[in-house]
PDB file of N, CA and C in Angstrom:
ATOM      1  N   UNK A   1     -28.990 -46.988 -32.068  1.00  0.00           N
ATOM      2  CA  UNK A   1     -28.598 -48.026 -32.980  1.00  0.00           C
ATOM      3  C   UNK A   1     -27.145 -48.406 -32.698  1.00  0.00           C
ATOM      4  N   UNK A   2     -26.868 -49.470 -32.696  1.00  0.00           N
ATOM      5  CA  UNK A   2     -25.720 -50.583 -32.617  1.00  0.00           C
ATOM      6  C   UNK A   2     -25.063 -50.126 -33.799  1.00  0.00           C
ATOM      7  N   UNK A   3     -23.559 -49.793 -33.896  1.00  0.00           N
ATOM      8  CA  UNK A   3     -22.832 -50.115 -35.298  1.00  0.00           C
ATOM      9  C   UNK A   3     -22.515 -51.419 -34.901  1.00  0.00           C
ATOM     10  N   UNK A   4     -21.852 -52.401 -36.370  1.00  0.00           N
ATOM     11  CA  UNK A   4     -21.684 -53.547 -36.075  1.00  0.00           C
ATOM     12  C   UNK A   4     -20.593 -53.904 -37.160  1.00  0.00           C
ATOM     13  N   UNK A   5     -19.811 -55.053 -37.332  1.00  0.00           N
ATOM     14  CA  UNK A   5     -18.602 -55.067 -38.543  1.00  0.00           C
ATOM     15  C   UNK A   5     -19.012 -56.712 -39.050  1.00  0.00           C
ATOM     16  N   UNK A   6     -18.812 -57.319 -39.754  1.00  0.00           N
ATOM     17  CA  UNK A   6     -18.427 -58.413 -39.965  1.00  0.00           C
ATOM     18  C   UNK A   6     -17.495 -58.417 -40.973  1.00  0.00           C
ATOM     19  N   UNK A   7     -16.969 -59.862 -40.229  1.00  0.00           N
ATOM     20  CA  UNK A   7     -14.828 -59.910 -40.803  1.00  0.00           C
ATOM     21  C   UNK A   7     -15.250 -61.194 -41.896  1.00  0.00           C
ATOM     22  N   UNK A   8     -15.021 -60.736 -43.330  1.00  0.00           N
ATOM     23  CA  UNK A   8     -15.125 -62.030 -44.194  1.00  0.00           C
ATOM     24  C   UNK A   8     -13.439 -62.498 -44.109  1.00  0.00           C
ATOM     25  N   UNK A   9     -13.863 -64.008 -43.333  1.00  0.00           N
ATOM     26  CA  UNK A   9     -12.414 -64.679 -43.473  1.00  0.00           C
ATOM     27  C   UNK A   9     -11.995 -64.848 -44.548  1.00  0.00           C
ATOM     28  N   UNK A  10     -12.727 -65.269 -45.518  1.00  0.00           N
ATOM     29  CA  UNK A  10     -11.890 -65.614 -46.775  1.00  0.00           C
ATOM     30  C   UNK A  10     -11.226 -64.324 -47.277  1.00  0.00           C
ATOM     31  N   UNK A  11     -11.361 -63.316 -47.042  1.00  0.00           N
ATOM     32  CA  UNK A  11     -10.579 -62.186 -47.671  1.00  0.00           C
ATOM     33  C   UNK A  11      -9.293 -62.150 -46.840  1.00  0.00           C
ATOM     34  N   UNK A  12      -9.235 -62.712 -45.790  1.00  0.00           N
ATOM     35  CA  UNK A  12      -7.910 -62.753 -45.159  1.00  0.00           C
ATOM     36  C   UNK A  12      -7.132 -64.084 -45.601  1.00  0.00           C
ATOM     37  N   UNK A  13      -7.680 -65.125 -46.128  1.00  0.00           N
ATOM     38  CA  UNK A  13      -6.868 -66.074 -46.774  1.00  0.00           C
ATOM     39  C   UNK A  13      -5.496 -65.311 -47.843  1.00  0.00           C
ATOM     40  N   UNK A  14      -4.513 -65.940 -47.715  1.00  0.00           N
ATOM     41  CA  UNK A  14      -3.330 -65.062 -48.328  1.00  0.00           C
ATOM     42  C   UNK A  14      -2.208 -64.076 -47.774  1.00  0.00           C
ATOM     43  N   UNK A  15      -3.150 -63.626 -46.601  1.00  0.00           N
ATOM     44  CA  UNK A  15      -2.271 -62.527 -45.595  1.00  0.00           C
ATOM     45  C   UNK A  15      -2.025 -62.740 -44.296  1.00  0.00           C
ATOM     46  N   UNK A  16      -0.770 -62.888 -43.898  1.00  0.00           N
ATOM     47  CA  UNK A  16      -0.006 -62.535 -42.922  1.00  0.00           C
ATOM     48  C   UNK A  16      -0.765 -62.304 -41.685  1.00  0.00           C
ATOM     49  N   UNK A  17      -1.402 -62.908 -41.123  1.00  0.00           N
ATOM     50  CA  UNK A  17      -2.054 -62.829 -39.719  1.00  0.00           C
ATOM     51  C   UNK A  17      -1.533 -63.866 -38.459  1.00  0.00           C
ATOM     52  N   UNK A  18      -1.451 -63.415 -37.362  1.00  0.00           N
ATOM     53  CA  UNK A  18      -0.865 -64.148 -36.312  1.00  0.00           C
ATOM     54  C   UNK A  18      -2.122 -64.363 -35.398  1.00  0.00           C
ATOM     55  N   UNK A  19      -2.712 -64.997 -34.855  1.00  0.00           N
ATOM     56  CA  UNK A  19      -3.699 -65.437 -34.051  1.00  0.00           C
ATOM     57  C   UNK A  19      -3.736 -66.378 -32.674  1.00  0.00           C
ATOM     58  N   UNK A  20      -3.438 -65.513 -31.558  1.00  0.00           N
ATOM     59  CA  UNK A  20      -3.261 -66.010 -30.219  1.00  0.00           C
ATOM     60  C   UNK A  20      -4.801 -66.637 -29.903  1.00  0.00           C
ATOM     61  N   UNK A  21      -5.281 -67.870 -30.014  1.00  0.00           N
ATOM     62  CA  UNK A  21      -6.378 -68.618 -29.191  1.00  0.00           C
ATOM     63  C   UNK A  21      -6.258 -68.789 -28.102  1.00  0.00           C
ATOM     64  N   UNK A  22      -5.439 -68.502 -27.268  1.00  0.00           N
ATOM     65  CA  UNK A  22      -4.800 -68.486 -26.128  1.00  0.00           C
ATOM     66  C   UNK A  22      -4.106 -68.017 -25.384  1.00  0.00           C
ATOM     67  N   UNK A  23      -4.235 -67.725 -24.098  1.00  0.00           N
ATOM     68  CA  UNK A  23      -3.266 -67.168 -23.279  1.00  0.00           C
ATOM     69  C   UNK A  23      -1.847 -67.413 -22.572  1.00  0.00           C
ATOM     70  N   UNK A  24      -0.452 -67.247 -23.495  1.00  0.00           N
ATOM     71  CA  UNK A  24       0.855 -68.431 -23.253  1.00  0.00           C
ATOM     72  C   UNK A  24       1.526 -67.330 -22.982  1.00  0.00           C
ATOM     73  N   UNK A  25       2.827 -67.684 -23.041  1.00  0.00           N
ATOM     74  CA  UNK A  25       3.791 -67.004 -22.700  1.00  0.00           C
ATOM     75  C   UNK A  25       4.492 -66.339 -24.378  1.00  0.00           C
ATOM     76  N   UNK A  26       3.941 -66.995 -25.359  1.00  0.00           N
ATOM     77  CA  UNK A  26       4.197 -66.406 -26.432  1.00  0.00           C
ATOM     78  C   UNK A  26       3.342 -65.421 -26.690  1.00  0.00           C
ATOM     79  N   UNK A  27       2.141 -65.452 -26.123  1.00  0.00           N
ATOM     80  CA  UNK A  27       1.485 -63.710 -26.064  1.00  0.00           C
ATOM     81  C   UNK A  27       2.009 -62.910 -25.634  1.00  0.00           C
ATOM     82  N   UNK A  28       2.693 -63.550 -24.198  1.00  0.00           N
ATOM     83  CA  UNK A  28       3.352 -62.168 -23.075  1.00  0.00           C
ATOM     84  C   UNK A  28       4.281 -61.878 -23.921  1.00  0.00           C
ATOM     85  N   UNK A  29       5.307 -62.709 -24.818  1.00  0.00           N
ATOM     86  CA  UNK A  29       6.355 -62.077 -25.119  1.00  0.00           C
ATOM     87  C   UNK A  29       5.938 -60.980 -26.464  1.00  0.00           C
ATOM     88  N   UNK A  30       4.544 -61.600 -27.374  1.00  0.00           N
ATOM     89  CA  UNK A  30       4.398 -60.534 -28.093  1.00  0.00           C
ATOM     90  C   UNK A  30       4.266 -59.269 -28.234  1.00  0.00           C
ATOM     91  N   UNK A  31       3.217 -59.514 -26.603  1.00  0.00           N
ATOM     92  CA  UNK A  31       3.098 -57.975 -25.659  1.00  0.00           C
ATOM     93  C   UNK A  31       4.043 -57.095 -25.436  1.00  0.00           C
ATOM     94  N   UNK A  32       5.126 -57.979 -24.809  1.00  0.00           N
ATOM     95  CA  UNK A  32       6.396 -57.388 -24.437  1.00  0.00           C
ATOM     96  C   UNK A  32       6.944 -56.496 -25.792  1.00  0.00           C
ATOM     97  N   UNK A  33       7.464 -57.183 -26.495  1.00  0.00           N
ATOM     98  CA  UNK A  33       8.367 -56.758 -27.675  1.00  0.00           C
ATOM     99  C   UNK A  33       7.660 -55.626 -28.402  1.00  0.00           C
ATOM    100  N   UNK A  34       6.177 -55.593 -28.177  1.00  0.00           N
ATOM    101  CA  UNK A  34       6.025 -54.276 -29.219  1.00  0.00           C
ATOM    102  C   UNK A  34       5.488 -53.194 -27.892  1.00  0.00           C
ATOM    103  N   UNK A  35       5.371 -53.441 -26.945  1.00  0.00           N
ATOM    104  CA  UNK A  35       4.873 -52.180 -25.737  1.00  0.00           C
ATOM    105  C   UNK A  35       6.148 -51.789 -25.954  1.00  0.00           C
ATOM    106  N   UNK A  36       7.945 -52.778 -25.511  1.00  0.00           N
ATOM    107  CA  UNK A  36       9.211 -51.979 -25.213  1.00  0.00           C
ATOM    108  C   UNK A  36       9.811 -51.516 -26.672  1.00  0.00           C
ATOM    109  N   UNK A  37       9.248 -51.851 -27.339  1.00  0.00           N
ATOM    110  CA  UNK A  37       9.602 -51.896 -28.954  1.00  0.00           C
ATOM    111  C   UNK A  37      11.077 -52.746 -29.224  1.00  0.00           C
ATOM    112  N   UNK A  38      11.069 -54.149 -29.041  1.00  0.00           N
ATOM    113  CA  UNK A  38      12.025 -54.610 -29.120  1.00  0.00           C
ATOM    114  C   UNK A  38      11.980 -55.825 -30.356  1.00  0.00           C
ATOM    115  N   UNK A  39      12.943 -55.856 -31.010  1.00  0.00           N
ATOM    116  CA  UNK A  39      12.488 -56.824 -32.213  1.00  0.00           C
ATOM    117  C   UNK A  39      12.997 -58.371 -32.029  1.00  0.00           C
ATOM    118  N   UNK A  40      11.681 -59.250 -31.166  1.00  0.00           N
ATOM    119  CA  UNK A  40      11.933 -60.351 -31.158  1.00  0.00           C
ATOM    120  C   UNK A  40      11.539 -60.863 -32.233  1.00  0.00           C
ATOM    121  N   UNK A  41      11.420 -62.657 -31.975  1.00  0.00           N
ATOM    122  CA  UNK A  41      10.719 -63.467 -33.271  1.00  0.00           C
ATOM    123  C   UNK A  41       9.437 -62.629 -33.605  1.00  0.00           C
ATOM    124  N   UNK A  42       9.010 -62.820 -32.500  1.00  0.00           N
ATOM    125  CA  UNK A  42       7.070 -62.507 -32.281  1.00  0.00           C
ATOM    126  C   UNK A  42       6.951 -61.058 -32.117  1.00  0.00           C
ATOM    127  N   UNK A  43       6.902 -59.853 -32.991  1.00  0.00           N
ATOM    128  CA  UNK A  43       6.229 -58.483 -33.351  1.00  0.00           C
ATOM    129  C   UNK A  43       5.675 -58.166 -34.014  1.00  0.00           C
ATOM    130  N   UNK A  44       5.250 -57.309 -33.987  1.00  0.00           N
ATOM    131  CA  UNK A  44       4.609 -56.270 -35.393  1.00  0.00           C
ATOM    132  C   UNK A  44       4.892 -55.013 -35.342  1.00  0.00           C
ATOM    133  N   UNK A  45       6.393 -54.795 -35.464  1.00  0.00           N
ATOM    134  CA  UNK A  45       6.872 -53.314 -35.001  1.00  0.00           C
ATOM    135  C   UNK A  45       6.649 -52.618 -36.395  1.00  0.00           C
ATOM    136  N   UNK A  46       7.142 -53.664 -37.417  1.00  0.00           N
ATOM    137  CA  UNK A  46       7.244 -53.545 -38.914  1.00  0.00           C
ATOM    138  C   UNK A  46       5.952 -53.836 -39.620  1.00  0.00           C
ATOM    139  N   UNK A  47       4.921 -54.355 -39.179  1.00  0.00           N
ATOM    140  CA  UNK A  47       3.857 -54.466 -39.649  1.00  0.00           C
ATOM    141  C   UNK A  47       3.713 -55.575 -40.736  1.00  0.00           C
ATOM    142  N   UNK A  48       4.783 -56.589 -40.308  1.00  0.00           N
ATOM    143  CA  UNK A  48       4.857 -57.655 -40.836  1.00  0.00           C
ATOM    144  C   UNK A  48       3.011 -58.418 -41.137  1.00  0.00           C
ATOM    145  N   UNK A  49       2.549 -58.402 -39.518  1.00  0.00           N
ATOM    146  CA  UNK A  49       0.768 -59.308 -39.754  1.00  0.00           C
ATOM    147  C   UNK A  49       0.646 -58.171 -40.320  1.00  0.00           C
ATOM    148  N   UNK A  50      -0.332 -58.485 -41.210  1.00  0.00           N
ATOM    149  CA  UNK A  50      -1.482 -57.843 -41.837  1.00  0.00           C
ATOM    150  C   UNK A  50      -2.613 -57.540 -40.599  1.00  0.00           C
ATOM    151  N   UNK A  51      -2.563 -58.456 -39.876  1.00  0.00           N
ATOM    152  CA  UNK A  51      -3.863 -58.213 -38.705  1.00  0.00           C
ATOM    153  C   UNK A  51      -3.025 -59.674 -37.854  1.00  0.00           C
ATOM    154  N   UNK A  52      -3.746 -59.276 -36.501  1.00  0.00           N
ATOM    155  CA  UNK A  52      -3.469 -59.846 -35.329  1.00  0.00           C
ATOM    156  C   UNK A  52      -4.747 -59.587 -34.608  1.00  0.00           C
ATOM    157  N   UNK A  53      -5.050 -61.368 -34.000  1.00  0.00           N
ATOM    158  CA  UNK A  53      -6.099 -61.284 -32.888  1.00  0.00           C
ATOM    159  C   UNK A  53      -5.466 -62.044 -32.073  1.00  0.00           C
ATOM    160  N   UNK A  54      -6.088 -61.492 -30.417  1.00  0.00           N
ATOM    161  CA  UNK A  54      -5.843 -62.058 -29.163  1.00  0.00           C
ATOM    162  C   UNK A  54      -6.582 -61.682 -27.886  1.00  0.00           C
ATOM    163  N   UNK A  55      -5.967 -61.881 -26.914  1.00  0.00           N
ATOM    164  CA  UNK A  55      -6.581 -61.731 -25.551  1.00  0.00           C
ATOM    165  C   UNK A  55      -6.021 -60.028 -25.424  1.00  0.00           C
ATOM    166  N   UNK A  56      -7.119 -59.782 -24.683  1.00  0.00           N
ATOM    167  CA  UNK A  56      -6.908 -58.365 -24.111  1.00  0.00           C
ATOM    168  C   UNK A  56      -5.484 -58.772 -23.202  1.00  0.00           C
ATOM    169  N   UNK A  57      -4.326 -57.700 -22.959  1.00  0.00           N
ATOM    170  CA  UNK A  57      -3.696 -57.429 -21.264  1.00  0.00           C
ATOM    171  C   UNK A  57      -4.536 -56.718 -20.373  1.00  0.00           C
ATOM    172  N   UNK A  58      -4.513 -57.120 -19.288  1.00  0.00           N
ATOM    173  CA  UNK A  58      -5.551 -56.394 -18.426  1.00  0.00           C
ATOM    174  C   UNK A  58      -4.744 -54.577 -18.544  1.00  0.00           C
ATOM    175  N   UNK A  59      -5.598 -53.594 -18.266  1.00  0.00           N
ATOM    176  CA  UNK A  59      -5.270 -51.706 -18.311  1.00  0.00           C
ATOM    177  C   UNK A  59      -3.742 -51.283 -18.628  1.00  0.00           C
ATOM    178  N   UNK A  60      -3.752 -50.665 -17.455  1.00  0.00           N
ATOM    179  CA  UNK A  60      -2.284 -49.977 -17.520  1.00  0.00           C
ATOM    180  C   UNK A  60      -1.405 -51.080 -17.154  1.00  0.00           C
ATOM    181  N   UNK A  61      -0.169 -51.630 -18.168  1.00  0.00           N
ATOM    182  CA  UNK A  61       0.317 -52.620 -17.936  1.00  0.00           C
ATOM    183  C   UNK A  61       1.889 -52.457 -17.919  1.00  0.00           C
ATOM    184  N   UNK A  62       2.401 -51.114 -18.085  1.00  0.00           N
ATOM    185  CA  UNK A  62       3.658 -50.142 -18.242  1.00  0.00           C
ATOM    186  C   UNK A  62       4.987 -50.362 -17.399  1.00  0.00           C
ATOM    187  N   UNK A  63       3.990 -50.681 -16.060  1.00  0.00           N
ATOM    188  CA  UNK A  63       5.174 -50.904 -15.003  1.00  0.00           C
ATOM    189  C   UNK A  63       5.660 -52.478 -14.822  1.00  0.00           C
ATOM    190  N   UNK A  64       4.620 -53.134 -15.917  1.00  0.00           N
ATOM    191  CA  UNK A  64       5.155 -54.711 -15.127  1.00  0.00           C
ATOM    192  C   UNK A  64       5.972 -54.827 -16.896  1.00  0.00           C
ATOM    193  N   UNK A  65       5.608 -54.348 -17.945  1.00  0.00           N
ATOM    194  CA  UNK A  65       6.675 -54.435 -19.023  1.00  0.00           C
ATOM    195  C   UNK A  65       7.831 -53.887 -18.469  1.00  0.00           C
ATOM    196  N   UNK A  66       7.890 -52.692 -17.634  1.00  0.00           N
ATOM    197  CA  UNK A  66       9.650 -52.032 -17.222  1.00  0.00           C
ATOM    198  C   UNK A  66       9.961 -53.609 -16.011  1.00  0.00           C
ATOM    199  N   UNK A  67       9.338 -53.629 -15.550  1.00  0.00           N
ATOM    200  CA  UNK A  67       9.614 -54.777 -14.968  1.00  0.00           C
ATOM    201  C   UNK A  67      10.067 -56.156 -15.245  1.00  0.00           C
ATOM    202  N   UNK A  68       9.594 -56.794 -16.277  1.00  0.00           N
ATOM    203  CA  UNK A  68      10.133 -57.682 -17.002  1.00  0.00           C
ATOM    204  C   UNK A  68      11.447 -57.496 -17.682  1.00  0.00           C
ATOM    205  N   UNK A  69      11.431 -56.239 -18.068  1.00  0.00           N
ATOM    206  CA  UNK A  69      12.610 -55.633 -18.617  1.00  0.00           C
ATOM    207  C   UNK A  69      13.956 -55.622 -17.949  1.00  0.00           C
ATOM    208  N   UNK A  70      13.637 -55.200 -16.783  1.00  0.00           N
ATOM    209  CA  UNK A  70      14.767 -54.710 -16.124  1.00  0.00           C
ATOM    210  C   UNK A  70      14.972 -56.145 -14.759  1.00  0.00           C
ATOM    211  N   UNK A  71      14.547 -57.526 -14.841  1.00  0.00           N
ATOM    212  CA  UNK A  71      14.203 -58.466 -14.770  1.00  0.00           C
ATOM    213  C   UNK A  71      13.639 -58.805 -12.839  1.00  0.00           C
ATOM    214  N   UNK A  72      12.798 -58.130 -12.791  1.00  0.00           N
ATOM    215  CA  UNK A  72      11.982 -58.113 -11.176  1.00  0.00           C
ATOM    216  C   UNK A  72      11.551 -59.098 -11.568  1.00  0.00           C
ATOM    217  N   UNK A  73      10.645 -58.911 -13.015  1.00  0.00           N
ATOM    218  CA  UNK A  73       9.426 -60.190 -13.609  1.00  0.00           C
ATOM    219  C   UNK A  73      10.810 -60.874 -14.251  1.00  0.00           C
ATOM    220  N   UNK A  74      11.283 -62.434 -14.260  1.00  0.00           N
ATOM    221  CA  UNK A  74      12.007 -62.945 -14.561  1.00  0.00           C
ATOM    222  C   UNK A  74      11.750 -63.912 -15.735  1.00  0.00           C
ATOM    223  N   UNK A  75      10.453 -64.335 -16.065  1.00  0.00           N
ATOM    224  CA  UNK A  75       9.953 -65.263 -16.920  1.00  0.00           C
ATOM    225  C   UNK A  75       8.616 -64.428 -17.837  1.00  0.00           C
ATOM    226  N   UNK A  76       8.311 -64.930 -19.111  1.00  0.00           N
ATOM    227  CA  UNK A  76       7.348 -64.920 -19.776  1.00  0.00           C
ATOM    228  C   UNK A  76       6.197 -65.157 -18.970  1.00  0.00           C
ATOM    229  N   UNK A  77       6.509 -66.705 -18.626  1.00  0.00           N
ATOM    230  CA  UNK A  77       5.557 -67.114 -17.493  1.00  0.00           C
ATOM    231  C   UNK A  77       4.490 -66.146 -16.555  1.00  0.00           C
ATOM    232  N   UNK A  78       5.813 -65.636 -16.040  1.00  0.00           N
ATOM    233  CA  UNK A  78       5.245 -65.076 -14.461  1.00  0.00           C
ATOM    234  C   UNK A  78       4.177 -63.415 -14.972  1.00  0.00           C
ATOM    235  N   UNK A  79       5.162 -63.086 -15.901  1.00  0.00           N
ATOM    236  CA  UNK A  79       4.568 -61.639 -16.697  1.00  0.00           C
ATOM    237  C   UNK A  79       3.347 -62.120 -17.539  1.00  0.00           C
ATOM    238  N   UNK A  80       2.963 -63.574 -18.224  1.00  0.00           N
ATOM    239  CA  UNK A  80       1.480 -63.903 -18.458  1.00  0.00           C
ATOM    240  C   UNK A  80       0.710 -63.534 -16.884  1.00  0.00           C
ATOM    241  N   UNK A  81       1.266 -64.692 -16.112  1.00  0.00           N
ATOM    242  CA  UNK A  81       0.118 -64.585 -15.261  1.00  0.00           C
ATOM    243  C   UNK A  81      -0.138 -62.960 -14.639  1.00  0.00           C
ATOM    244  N   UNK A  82       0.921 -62.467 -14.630  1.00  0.00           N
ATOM    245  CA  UNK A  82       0.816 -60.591 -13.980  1.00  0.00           C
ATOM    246  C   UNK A  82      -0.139 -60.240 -15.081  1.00  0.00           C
ATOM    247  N   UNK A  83      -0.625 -60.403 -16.423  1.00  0.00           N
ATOM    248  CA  UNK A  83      -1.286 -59.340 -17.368  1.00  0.00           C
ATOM    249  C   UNK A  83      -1.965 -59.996 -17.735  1.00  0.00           C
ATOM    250  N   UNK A  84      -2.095 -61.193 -17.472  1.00  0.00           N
ATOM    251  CA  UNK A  84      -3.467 -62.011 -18.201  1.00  0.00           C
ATOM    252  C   UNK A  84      -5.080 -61.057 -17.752  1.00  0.00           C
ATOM    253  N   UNK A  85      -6.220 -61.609 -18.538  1.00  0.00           N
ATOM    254  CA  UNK A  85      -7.224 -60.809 -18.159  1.00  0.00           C
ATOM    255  C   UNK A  85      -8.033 -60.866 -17.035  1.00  0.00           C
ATOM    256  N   UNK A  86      -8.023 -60.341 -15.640  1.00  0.00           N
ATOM    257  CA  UNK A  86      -9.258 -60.614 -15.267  1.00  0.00           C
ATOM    258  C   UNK A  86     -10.463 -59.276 -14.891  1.00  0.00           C
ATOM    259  N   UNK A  87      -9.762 -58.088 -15.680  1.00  0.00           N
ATOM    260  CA  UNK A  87     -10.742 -56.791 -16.084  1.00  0.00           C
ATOM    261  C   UNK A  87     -11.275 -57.230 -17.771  1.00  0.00           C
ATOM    262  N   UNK A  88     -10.755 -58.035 -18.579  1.00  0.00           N
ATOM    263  CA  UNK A  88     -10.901 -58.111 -19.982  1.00  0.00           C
ATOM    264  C   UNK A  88     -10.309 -59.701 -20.094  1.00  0.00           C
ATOM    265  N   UNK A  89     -11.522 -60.827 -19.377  1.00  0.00           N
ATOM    266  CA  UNK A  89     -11.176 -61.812 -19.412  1.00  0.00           C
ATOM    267  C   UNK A  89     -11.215 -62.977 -21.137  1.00  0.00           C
ATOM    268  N   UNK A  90     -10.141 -63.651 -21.638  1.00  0.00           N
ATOM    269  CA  UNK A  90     -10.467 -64.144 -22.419  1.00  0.00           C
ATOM    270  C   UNK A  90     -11.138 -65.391 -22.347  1.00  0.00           C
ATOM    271  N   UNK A  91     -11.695 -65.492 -23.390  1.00  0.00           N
ATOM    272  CA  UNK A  91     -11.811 -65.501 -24.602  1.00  0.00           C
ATOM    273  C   UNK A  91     -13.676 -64.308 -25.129  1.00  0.00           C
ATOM    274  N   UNK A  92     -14.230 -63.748 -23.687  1.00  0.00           N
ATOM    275  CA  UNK A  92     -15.161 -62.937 -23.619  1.00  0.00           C
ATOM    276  C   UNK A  92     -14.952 -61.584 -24.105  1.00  0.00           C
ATOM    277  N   UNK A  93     -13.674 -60.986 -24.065  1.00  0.00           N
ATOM    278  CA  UNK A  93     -12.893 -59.723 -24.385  1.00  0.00           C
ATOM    279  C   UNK A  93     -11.735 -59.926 -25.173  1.00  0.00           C
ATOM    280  N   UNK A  94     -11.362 -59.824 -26.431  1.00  0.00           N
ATOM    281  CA  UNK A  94     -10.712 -59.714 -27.564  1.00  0.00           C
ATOM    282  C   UNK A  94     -10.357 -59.017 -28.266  1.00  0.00           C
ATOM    283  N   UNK A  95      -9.275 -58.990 -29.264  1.00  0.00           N
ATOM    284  CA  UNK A  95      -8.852 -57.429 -29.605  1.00  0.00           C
ATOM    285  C   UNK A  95      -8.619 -58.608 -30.815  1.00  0.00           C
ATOM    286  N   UNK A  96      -8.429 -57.581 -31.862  1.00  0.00           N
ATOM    287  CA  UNK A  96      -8.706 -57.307 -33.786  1.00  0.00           C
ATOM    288  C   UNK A  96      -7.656 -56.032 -34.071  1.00  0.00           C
ATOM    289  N   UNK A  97      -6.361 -56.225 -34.298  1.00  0.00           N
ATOM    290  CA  UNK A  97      -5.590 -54.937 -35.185  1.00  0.00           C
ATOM    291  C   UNK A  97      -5.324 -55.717 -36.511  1.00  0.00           C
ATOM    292  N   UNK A  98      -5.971 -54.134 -37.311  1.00  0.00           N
ATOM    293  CA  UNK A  98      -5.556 -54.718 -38.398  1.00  0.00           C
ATOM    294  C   UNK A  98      -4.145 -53.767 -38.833  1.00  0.00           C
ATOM    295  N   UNK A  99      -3.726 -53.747 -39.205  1.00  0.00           N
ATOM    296  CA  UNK A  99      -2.445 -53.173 -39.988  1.00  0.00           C
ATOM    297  C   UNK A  99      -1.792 -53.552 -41.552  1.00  0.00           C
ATOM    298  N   UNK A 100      -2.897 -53.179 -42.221  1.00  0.00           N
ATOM    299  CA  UNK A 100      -2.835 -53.268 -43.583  1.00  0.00           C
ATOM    300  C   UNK A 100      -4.002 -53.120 -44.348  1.00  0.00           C
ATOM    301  N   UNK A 101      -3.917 -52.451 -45.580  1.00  0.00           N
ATOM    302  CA  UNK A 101      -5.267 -52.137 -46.098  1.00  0.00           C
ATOM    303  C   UNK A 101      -6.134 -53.502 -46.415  1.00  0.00           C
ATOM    304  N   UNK A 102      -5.234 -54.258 -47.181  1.00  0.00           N
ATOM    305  CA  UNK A 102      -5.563 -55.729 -47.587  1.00  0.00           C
ATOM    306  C   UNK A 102      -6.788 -55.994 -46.264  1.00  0.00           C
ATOM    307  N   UNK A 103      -6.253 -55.994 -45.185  1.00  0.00           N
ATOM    308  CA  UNK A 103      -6.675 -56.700 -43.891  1.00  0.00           C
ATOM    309  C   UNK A 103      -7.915 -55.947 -43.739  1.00  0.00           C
ATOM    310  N   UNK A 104      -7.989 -54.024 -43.688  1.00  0.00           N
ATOM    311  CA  UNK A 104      -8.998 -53.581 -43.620  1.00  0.00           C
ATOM    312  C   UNK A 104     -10.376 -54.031 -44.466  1.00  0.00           C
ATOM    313  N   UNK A 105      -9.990 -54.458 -45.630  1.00  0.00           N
ATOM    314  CA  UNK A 105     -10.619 -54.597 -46.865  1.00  0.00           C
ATOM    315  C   UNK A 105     -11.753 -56.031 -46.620  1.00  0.00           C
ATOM    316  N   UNK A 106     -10.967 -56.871 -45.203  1.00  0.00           N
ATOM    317  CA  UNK A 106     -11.801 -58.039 -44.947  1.00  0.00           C
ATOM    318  C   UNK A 106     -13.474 -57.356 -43.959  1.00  0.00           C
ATOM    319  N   UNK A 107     -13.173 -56.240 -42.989  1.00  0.00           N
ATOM    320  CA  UNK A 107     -13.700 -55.859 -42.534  1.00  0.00           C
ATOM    321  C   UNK A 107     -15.209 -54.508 -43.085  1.00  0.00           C
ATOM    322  N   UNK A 108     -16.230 -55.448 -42.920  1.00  0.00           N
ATOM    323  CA  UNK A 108     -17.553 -54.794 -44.008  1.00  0.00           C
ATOM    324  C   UNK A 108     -18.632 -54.285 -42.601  1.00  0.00           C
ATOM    325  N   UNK A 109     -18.648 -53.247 -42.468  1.00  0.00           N
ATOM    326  CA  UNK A 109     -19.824 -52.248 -41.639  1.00  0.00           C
ATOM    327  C   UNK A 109     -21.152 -52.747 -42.094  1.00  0.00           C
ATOM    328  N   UNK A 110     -22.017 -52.771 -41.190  1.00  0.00           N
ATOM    329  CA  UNK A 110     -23.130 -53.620 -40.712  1.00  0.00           C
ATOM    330  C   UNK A 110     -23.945 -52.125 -39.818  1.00  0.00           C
ATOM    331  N   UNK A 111     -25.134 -52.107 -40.186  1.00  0.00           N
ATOM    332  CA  UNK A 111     -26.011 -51.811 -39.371  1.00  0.00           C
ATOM    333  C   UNK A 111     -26.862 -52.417 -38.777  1.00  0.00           C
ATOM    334  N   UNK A 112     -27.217 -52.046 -37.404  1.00  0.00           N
ATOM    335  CA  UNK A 112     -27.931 -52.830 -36.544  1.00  0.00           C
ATOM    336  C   UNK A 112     -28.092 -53.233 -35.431  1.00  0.00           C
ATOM    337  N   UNK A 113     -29.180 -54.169 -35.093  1.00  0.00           N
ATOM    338  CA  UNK A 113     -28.638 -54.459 -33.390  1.00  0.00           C
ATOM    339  C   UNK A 113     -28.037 -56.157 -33.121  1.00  0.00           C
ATOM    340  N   UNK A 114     -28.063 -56.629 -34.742  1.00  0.00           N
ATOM    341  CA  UNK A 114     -27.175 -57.795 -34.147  1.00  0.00           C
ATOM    342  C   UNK A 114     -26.124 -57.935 -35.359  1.00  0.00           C
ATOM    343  N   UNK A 115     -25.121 -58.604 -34.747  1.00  0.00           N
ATOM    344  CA  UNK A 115     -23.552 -59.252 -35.595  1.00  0.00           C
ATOM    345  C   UNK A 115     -24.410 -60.677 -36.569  1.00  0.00           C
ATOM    346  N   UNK A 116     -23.800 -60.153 -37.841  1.00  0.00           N
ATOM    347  CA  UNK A 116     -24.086 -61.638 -38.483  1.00  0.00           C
ATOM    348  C   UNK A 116     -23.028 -63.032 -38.445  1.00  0.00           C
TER     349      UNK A 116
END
């Protein structure tokens, strides 16, 4: 048997969620700032979202954040295209953190073999 979740949106109406539909350079930098733990505009070091959805980074992605860092990778730009997905391509592979009970509270367990 399949476990399965469904997310009632309307319970997230009210809370603090950030939602990448896309793959920009404001993802890379979101990536960036909470892998190096650095407090740009765009984090959730503090747990400001309640929940955040987006594109997967493709695996181990450690050396091209020290890289951006220490500026080999020179642009947002160039560090999207280095981590964009093509092991966890979007919009087929997606990630859901929630970080807040509120946020958990949207998320209702489902048995079965299909998503409603």
């Amino acid at each position: 048997m399949v476990a399965n979740f469904f997310l009632d949106k309307k319970k997230l109406e009210g809370l603090n969620c950030l939602f990448f539909t896309e793959i920009n350079e404001e993802w890379a930098a979101f990536i960036f700032a909470n892998r190096k733990h650095k407090k740009l505009i765009h984090n959730n070091l503090d747990n400001k979202y309640d929940l955040v959805y987006g594109p997967l980074a493709d695996g181990k992605i450690s050396n091209l954040m020290d890289d951006y860092e220490f500026g080999v990778i020179e642009t947002y730009k160039e560090l999207m295209q280095k981590i964009v997905g093509t092991k966890y391509p979007f919009p087929q592979d997606h990630q859901i953190s929630f970080h807040s009970k509120e946020a958990l509270d949207a998320l209702e367990f489902k048995r079965g073999d299909k998503c409603e």
